[in-house]
C-alpha atoms as a PDB file:
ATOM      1  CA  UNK A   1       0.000   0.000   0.000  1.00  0.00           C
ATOM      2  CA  UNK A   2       1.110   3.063  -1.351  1.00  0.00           C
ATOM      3  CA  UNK A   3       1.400   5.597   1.732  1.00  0.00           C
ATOM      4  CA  UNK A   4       1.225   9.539   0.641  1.00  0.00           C
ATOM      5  CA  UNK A   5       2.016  12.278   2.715  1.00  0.00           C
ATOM      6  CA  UNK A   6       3.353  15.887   1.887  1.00  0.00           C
ATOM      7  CA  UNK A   7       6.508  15.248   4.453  1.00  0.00           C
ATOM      8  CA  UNK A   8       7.446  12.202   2.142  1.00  0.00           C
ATOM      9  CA  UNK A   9       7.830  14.083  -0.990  1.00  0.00           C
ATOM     10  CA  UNK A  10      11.329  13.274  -0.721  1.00  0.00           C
ATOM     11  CA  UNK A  11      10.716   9.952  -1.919  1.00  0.00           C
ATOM     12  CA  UNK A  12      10.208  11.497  -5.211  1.00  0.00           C
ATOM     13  CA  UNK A  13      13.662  12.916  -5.282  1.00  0.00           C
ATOM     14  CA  UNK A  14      15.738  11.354  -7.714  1.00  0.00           C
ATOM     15  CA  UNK A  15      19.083  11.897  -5.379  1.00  0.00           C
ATOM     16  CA  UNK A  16      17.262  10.368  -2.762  1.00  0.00           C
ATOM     17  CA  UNK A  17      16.335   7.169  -4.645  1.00  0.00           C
ATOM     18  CA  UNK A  18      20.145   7.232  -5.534  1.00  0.00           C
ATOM     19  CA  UNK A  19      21.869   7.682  -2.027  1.00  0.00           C
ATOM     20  CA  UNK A  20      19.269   4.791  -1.451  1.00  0.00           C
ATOM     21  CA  UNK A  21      20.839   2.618  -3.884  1.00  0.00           C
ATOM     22  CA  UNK A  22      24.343   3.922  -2.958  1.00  0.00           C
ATOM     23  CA  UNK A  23      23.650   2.339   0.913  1.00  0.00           C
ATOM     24  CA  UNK A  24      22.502  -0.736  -0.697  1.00  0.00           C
ATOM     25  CA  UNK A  25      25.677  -1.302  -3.294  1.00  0.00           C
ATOM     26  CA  UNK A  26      27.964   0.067   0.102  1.00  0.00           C
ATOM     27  CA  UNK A  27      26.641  -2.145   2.485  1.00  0.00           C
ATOM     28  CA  UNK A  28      27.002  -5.051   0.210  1.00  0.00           C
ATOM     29  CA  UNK A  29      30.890  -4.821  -0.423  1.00  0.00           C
ATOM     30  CA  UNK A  30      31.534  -3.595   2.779  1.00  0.00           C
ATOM     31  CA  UNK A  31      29.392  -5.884   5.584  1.00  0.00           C
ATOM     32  CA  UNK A  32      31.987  -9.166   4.798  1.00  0.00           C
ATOM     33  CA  UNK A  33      35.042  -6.901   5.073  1.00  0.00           C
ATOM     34  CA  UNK A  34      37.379  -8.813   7.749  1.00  0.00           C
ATOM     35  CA  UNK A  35      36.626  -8.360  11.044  1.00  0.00           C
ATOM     36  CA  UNK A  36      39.997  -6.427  11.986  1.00  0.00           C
ATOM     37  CA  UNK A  37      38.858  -3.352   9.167  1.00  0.00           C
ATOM     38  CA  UNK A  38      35.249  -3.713  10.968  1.00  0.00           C
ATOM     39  CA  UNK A  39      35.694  -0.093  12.699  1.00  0.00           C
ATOM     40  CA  UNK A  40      36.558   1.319   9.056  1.00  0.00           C
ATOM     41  CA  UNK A  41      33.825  -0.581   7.185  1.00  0.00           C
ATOM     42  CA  UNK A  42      31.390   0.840   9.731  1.00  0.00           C
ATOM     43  CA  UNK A  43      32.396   4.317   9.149  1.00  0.00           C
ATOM     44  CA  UNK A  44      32.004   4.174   5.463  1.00  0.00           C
ATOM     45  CA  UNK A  45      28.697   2.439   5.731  1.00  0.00           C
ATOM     46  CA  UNK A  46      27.414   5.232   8.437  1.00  0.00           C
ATOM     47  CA  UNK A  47      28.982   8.064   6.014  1.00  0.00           C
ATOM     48  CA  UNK A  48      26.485   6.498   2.978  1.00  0.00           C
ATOM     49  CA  UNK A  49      23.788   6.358   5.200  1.00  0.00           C
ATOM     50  CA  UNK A  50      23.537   9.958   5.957  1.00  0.00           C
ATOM     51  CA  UNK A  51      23.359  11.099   2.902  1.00  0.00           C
ATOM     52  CA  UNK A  52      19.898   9.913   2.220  1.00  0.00           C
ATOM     53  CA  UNK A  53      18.847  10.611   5.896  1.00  0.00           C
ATOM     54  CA  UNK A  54      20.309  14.350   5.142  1.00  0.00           C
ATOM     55  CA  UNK A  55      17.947  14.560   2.491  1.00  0.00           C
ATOM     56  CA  UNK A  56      14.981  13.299   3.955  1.00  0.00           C
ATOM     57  CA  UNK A  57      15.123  15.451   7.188  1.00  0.00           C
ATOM     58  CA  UNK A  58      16.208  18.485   5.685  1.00  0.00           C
ATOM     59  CA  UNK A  59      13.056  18.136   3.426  1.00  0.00           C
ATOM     60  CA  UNK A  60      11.024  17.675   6.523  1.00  0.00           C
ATOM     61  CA  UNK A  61      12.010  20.877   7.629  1.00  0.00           C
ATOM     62  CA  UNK A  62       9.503  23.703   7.191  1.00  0.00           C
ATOM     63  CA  UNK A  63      12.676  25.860   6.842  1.00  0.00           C
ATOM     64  CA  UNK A  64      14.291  26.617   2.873  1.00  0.00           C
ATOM     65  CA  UNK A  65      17.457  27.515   4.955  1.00  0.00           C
ATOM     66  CA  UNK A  66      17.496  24.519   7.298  1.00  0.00           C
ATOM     67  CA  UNK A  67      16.564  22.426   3.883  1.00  0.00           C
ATOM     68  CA  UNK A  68      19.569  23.550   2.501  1.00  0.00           C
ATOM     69  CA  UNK A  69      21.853  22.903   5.660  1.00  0.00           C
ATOM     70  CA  UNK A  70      20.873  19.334   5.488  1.00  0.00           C
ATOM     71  CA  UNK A  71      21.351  19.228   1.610  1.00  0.00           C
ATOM     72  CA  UNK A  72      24.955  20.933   2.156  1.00  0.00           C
ATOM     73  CA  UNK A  73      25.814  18.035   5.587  1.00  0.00           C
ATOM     74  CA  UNK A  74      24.611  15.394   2.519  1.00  0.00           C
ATOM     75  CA  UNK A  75      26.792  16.451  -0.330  1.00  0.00           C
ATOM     76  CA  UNK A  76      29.747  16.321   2.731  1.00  0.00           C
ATOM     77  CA  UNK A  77      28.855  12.924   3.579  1.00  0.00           C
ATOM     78  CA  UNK A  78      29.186  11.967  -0.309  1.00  0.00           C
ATOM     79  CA  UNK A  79      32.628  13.672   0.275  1.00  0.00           C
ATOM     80  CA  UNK A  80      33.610  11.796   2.644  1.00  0.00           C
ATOM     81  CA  UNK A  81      32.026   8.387   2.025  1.00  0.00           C
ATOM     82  CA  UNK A  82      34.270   9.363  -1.914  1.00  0.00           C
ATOM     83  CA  UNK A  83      37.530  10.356  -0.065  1.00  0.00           C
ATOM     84  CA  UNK A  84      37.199   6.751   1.560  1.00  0.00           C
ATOM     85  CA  UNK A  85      36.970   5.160  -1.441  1.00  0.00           C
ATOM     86  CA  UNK A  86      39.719   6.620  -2.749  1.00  0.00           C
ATOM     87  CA  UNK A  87      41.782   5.471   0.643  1.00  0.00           C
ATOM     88  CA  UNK A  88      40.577   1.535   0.365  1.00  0.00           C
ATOM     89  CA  UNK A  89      41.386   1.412  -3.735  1.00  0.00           C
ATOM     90  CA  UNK A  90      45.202   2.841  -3.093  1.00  0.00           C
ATOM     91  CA  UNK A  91      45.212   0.474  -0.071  1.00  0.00           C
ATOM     92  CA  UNK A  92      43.818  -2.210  -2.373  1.00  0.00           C
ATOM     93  CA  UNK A  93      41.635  -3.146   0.085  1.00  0.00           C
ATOM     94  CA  UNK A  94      38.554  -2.472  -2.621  1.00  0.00           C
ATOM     95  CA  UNK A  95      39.103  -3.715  -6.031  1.00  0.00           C
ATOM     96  CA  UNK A  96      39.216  -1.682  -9.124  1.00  0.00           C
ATOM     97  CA  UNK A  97      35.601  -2.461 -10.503  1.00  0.00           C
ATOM     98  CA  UNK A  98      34.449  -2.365  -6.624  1.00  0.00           C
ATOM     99  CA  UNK A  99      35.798   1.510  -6.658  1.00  0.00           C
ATOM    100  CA  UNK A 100      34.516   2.136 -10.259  1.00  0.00           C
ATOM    101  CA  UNK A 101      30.969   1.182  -9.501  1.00  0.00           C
ATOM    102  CA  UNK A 102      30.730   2.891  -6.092  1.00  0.00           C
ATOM    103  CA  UNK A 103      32.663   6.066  -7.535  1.00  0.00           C
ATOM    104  CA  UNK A 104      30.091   6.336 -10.504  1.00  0.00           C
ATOM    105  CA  UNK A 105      27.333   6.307  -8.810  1.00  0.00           C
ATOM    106  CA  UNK A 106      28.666   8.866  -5.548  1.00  0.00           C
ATOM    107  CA  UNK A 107      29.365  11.376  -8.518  1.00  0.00           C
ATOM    108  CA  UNK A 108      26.223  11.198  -9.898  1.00  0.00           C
ATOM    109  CA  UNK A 109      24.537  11.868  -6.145  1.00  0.00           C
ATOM    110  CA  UNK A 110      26.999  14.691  -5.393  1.00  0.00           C
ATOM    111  CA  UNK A 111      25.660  16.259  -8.833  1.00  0.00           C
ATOM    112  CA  UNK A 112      22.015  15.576  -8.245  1.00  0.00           C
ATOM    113  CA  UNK A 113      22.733  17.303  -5.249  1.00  0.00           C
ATOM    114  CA  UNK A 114      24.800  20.639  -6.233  1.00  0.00           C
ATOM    115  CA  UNK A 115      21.826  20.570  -8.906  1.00  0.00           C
ATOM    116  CA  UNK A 116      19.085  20.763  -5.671  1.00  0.00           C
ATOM    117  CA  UNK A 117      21.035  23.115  -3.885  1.00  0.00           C
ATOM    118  CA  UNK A 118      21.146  25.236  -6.421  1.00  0.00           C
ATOM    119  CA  UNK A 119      17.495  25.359  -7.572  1.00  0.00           C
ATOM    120  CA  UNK A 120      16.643  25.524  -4.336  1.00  0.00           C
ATOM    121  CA  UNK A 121      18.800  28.789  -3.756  1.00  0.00           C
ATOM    122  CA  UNK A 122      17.238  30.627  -6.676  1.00  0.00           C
ATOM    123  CA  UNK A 123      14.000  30.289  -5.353  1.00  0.00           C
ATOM    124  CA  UNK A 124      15.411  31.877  -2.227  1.00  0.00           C
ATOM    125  CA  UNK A 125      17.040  34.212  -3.849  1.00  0.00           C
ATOM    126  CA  UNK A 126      13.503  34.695  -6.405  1.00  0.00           C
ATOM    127  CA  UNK A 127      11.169  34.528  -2.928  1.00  0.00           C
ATOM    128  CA  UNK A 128       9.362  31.527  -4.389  1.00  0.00           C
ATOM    129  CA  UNK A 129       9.565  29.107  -2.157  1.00  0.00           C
ATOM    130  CA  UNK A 130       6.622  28.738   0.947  1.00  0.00           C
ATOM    131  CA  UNK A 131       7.456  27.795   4.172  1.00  0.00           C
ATOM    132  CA  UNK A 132       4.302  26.250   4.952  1.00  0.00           C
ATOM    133  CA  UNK A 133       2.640  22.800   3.929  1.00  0.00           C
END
């Protein structure tokens, strides 16, 4: 059943559906990393996660400003979840194809992203946007 309610419009968000995936593809390589590099897998799974978390509350917030604050902490997490990735290929503890696929689809996030932060700034700076439901 098909729940709809105004604070869940962020389910309609195409770089929310992606930083969904992302978690999914993450979690996948990362939960049967050895249990010495636990700590580290954790940290990269938790830095995925709150990218789509970022974008759900911030949309939840009756605030354009606090919107955007969330949507800035999410493109940082896809910074640092993308800086990790980097660290584990040159450590080759991920393999090339496992960086390639994860890389490809944190760039098109952070995009999707700097794309809703910036539409979302014009209509601050226009005075379209309502702060009301």
């Amino acid at each position: 059943m098909e729940r709809r309610n105004i604070n869940r419009g962020y389910m309609k968000l195409t770089v929310w559906q992606d930083a969904i995936a992302f978690y999914g593809r993450t979690v996948a390589i990362f939960r049967d990393w050895p249990y010495e590099m636990r700590r580290v897998a954790g940290q990269q799974i938790a830095g995925v996660d709150s990218i789509h978390r970022n974008i759900a509350e911030g949309y939840g917030r009756k605030s354009l400003k606090e919107y955007l604050q969330f949507l800035n902490v999410a493109l940082s997490s896809a910074a640092e979840s993308v800086s990790g990735l980097h660290a584990y290929r040159a450590s080759a503890q991920l393999t090339e194809a496992q960086f390639e696929a994860l890389d490809v689809e944190a760039y098109k996030i952070e995009n999707g992203l700097k794309r809703l932060i910036a539409s979302l700034q014009k209509k601050l700076q226009d005075g379209t946007w309502q702060d009301k439901f």
